[in-house]
PDB file of N, CA and C in Angstrom:
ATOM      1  N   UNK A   1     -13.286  60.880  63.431  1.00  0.00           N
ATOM      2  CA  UNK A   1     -13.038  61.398  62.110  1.00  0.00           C
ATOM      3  C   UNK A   1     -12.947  60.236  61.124  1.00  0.00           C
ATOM      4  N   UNK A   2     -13.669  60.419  60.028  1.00  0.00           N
ATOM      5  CA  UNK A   2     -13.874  59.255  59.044  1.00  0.00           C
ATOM      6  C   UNK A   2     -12.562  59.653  57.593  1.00  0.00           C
ATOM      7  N   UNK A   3     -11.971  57.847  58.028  1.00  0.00           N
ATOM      8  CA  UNK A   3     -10.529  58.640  56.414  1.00  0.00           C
ATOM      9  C   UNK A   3     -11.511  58.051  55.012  1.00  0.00           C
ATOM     10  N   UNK A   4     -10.790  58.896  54.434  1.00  0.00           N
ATOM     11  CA  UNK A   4     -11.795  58.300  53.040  1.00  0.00           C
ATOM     12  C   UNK A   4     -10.517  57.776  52.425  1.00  0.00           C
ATOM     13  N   UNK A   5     -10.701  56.667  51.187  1.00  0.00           N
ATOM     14  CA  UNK A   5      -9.705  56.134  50.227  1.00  0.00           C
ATOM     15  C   UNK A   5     -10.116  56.697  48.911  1.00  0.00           C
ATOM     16  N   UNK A   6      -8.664  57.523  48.349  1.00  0.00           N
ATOM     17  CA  UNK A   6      -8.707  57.591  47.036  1.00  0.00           C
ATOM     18  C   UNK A   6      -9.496  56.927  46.083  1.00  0.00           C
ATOM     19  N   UNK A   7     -10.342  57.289  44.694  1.00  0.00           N
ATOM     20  CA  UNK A   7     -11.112  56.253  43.807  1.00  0.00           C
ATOM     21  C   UNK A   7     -10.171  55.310  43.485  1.00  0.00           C
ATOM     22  N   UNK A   8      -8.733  55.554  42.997  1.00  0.00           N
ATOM     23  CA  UNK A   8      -8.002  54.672  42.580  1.00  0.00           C
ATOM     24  C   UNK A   8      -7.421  53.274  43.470  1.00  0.00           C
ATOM     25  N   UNK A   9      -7.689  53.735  44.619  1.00  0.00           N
ATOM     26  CA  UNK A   9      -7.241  52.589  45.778  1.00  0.00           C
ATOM     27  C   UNK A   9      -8.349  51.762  46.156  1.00  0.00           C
ATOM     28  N   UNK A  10      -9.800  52.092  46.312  1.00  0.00           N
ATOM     29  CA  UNK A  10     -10.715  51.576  46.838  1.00  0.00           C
ATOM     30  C   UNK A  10     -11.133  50.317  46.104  1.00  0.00           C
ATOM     31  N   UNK A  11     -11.567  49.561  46.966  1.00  0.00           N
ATOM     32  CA  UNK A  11     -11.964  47.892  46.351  1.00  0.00           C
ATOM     33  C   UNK A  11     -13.234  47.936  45.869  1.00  0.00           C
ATOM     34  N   UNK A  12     -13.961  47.008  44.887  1.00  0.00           N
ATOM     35  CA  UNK A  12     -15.179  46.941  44.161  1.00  0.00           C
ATOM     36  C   UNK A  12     -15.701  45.453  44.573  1.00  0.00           C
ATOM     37  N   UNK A  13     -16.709  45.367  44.593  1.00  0.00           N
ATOM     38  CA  UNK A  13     -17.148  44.178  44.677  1.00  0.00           C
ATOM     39  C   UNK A  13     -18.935  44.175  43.391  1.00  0.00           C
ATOM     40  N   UNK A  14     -18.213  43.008  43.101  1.00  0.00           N
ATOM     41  CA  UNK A  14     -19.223  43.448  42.215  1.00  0.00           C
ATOM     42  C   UNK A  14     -21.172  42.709  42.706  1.00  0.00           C
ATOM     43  N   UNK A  15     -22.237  42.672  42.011  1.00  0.00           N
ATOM     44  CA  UNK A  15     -23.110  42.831  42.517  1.00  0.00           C
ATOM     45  C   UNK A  15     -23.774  41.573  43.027  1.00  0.00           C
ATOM     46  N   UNK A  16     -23.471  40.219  42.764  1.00  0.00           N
ATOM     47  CA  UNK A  16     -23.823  39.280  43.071  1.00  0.00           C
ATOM     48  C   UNK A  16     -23.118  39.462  44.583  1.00  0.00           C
ATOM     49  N   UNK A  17     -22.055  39.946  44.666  1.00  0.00           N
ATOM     50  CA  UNK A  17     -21.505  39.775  46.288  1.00  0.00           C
ATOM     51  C   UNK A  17     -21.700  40.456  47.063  1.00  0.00           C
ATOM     52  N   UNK A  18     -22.008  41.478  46.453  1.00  0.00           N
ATOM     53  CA  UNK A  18     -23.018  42.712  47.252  1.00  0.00           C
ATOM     54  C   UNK A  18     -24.123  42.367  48.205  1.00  0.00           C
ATOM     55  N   UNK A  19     -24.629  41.629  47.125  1.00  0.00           N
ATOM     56  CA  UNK A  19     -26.261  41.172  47.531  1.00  0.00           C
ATOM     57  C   UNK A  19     -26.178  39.893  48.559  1.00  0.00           C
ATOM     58  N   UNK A  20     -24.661  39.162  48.609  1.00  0.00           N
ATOM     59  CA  UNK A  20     -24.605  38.191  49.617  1.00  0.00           C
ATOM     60  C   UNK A  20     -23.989  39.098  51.259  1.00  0.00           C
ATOM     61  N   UNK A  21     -23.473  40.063  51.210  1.00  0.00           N
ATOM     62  CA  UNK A  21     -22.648  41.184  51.883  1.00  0.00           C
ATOM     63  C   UNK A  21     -23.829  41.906  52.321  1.00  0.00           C
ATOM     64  N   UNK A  22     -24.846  42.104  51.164  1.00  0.00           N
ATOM     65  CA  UNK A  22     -25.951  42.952  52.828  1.00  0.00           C
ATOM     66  C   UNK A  22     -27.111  42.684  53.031  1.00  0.00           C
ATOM     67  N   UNK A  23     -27.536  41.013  52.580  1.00  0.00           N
ATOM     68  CA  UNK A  23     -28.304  40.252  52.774  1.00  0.00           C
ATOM     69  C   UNK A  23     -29.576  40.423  52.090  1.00  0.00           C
ATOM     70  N   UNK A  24     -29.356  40.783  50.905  1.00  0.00           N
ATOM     71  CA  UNK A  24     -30.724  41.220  50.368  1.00  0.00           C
ATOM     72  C   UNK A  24     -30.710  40.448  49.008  1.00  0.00           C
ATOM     73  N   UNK A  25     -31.824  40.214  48.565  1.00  0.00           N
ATOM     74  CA  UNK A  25     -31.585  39.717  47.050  1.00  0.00           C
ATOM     75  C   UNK A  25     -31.041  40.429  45.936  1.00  0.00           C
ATOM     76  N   UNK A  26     -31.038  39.911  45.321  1.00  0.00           N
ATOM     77  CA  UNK A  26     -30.369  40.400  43.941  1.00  0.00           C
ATOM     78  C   UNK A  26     -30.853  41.460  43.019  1.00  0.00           C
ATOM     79  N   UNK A  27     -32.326  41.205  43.376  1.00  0.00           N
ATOM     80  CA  UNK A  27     -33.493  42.100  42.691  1.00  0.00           C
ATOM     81  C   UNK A  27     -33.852  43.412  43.347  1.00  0.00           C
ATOM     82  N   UNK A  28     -33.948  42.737  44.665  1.00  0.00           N
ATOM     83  CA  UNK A  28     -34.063  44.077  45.787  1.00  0.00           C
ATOM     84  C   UNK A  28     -32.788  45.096  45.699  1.00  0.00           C
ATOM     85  N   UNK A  29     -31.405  44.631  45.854  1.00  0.00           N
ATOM     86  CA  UNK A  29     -29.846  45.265  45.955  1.00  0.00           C
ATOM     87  C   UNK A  29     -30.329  46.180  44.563  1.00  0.00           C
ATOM     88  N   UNK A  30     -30.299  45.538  43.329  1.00  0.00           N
ATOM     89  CA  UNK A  30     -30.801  46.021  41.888  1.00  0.00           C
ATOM     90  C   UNK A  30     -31.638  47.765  42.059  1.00  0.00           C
ATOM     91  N   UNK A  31     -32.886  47.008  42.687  1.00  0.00           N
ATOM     92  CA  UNK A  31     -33.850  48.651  42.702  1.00  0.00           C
ATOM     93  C   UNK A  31     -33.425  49.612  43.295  1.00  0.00           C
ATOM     94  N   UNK A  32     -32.583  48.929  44.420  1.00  0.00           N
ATOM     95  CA  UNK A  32     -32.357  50.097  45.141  1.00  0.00           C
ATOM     96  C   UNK A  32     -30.986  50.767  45.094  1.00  0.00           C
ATOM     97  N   UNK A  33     -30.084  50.384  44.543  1.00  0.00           N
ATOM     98  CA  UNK A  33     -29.107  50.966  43.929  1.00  0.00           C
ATOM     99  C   UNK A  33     -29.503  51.957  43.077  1.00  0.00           C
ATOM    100  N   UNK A  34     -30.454  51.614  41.873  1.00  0.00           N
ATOM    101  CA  UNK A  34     -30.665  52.763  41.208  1.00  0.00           C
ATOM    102  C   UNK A  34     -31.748  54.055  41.938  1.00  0.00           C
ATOM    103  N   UNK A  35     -32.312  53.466  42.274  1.00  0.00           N
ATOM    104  CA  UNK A  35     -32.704  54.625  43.319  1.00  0.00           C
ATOM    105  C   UNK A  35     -32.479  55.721  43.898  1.00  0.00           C
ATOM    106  N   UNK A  36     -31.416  55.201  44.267  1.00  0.00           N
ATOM    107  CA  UNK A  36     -30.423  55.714  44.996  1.00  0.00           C
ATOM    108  C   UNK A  36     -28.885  56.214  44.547  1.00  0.00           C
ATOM    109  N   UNK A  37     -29.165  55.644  43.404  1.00  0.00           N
ATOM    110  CA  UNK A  37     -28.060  56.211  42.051  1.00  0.00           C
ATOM    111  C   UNK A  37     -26.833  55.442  42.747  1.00  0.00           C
ATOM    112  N   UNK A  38     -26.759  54.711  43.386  1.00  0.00           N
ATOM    113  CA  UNK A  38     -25.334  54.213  43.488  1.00  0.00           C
ATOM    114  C   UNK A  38     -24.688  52.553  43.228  1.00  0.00           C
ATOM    115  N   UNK A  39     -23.480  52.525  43.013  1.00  0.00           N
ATOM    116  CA  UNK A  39     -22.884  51.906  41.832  1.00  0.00           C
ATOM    117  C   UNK A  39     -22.022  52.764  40.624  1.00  0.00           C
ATOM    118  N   UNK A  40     -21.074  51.547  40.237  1.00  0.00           N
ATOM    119  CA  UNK A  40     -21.008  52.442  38.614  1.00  0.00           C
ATOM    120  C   UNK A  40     -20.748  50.600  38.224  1.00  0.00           C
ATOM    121  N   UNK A  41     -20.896  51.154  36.373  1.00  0.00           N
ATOM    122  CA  UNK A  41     -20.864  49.955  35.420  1.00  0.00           C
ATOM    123  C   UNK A  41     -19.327  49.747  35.388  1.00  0.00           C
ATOM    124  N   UNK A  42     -18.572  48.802  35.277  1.00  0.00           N
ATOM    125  CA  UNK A  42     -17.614  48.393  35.031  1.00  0.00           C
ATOM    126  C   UNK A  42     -17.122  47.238  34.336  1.00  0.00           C
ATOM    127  N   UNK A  43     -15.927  47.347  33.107  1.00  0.00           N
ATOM    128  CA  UNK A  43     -16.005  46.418  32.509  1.00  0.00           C
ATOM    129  C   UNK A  43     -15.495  44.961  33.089  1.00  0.00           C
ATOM    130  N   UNK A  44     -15.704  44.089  32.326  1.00  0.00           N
ATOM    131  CA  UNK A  44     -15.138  42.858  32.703  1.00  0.00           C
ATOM    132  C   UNK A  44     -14.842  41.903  31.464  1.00  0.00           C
ATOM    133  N   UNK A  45     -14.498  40.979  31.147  1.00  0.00           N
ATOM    134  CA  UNK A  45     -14.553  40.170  29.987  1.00  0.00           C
ATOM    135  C   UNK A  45     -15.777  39.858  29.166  1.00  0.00           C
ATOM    136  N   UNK A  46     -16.896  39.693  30.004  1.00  0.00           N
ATOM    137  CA  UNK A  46     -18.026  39.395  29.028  1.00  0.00           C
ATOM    138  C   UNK A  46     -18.630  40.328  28.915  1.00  0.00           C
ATOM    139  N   UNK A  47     -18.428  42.096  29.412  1.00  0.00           N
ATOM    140  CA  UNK A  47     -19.264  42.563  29.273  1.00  0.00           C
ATOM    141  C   UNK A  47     -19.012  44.149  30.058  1.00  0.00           C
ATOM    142  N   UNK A  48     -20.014  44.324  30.699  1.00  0.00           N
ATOM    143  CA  UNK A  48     -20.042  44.944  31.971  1.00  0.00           C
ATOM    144  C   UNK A  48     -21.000  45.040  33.373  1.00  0.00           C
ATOM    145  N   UNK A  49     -20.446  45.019  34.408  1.00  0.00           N
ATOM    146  CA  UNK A  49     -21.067  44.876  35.023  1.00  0.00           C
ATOM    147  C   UNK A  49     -21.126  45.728  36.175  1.00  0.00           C
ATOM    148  N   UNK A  50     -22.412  46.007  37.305  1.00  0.00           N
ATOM    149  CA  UNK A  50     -22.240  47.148  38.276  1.00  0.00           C
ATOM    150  C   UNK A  50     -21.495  46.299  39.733  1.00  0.00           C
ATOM    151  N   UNK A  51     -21.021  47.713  40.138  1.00  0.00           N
ATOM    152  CA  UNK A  51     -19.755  47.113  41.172  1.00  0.00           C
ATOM    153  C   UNK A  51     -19.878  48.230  41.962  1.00  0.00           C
ATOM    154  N   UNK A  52     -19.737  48.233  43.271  1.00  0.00           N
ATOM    155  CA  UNK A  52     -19.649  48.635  44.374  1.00  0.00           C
ATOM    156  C   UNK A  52     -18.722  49.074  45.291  1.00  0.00           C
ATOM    157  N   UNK A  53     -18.550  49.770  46.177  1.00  0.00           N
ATOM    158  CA  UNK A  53     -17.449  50.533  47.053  1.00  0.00           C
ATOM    159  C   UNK A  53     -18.331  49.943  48.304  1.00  0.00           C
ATOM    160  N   UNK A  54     -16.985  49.780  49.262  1.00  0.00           N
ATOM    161  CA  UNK A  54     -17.815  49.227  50.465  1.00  0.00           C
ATOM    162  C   UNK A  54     -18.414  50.696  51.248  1.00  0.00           C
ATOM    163  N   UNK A  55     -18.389  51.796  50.618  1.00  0.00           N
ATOM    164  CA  UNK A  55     -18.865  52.764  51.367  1.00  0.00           C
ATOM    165  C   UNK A  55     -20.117  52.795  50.970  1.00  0.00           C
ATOM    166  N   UNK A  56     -20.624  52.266  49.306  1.00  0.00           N
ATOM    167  CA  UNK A  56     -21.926  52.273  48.956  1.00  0.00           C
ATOM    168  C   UNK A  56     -22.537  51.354  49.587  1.00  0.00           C
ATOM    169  N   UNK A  57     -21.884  50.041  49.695  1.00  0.00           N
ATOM    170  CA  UNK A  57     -22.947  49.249  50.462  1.00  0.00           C
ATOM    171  C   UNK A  57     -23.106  49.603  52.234  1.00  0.00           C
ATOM    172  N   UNK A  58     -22.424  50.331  52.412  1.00  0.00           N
ATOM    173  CA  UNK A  58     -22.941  50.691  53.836  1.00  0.00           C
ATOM    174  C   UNK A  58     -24.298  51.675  53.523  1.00  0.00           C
ATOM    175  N   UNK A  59     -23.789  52.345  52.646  1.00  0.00           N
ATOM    176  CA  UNK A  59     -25.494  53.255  52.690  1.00  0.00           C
ATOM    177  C   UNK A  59     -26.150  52.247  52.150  1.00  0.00           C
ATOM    178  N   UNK A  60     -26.251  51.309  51.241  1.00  0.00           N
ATOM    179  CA  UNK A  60     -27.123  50.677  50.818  1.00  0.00           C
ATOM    180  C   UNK A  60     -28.396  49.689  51.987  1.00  0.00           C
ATOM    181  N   UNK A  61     -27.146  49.439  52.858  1.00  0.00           N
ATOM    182  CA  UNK A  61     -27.970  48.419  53.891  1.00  0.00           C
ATOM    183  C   UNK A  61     -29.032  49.631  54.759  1.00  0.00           C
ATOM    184  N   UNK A  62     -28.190  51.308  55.093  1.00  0.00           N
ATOM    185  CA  UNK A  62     -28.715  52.195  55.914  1.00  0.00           C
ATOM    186  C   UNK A  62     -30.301  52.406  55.428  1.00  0.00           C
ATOM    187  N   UNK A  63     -30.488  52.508  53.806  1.00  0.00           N
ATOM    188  CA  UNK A  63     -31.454  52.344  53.180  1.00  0.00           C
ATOM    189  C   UNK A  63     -32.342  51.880  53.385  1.00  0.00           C
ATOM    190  N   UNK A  64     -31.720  50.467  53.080  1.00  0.00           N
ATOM    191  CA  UNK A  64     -33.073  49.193  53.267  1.00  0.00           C
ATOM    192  C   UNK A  64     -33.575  49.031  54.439  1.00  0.00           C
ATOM    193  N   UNK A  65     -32.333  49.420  55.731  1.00  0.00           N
ATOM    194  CA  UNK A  65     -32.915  49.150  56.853  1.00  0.00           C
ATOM    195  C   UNK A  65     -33.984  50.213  57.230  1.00  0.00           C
ATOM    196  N   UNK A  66     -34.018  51.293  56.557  1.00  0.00           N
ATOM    197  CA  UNK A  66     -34.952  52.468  56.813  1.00  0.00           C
ATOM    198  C   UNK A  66     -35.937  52.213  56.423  1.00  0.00           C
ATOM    199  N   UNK A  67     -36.016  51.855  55.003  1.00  0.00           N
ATOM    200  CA  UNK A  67     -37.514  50.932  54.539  1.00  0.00           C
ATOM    201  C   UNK A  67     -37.985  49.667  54.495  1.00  0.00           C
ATOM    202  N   UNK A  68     -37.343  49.472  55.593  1.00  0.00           N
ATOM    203  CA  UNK A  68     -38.000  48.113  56.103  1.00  0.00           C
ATOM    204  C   UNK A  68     -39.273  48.209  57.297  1.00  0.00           C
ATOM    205  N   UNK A  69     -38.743  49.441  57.728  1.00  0.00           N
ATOM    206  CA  UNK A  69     -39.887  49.986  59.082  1.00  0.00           C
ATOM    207  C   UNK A  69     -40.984  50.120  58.596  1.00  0.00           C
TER     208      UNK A  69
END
């Protein structure tokens, strides 16, 4: 049985660390997030930027590894 974490508890990582976390570039992590609609924008000091749930980057890698075949 899989526990899920509240939105308010769950950790973000944002997208440069993403892309070091599931080994893909920056450009590649990029397309296929939107693709796949996942992410959200979040602010930060300079701006905003997209950030991640480690549950998205598990589908994210399930993804790539599917279209990699």
């Amino acid at each position: 049985m899989k526990s899920f974490t509240s939105p308010e508890t769950q950790s973000f990582v944002d997208e440069r660390r993403a892309a070091v976390l599931t080994g893909l570039s920056l450009v590649r992590l990029r397309k296929l997030s939107r693709q796949a609609r996942l992410g959200h924008l979040a602010r930060n000091g300079a701006g905003k930027q997209r950030v991640f749930t480690y549950q998205e980057l598990h589908l994210l890698c399930r993804i790539a590894s599917n279209g990699a075949r």
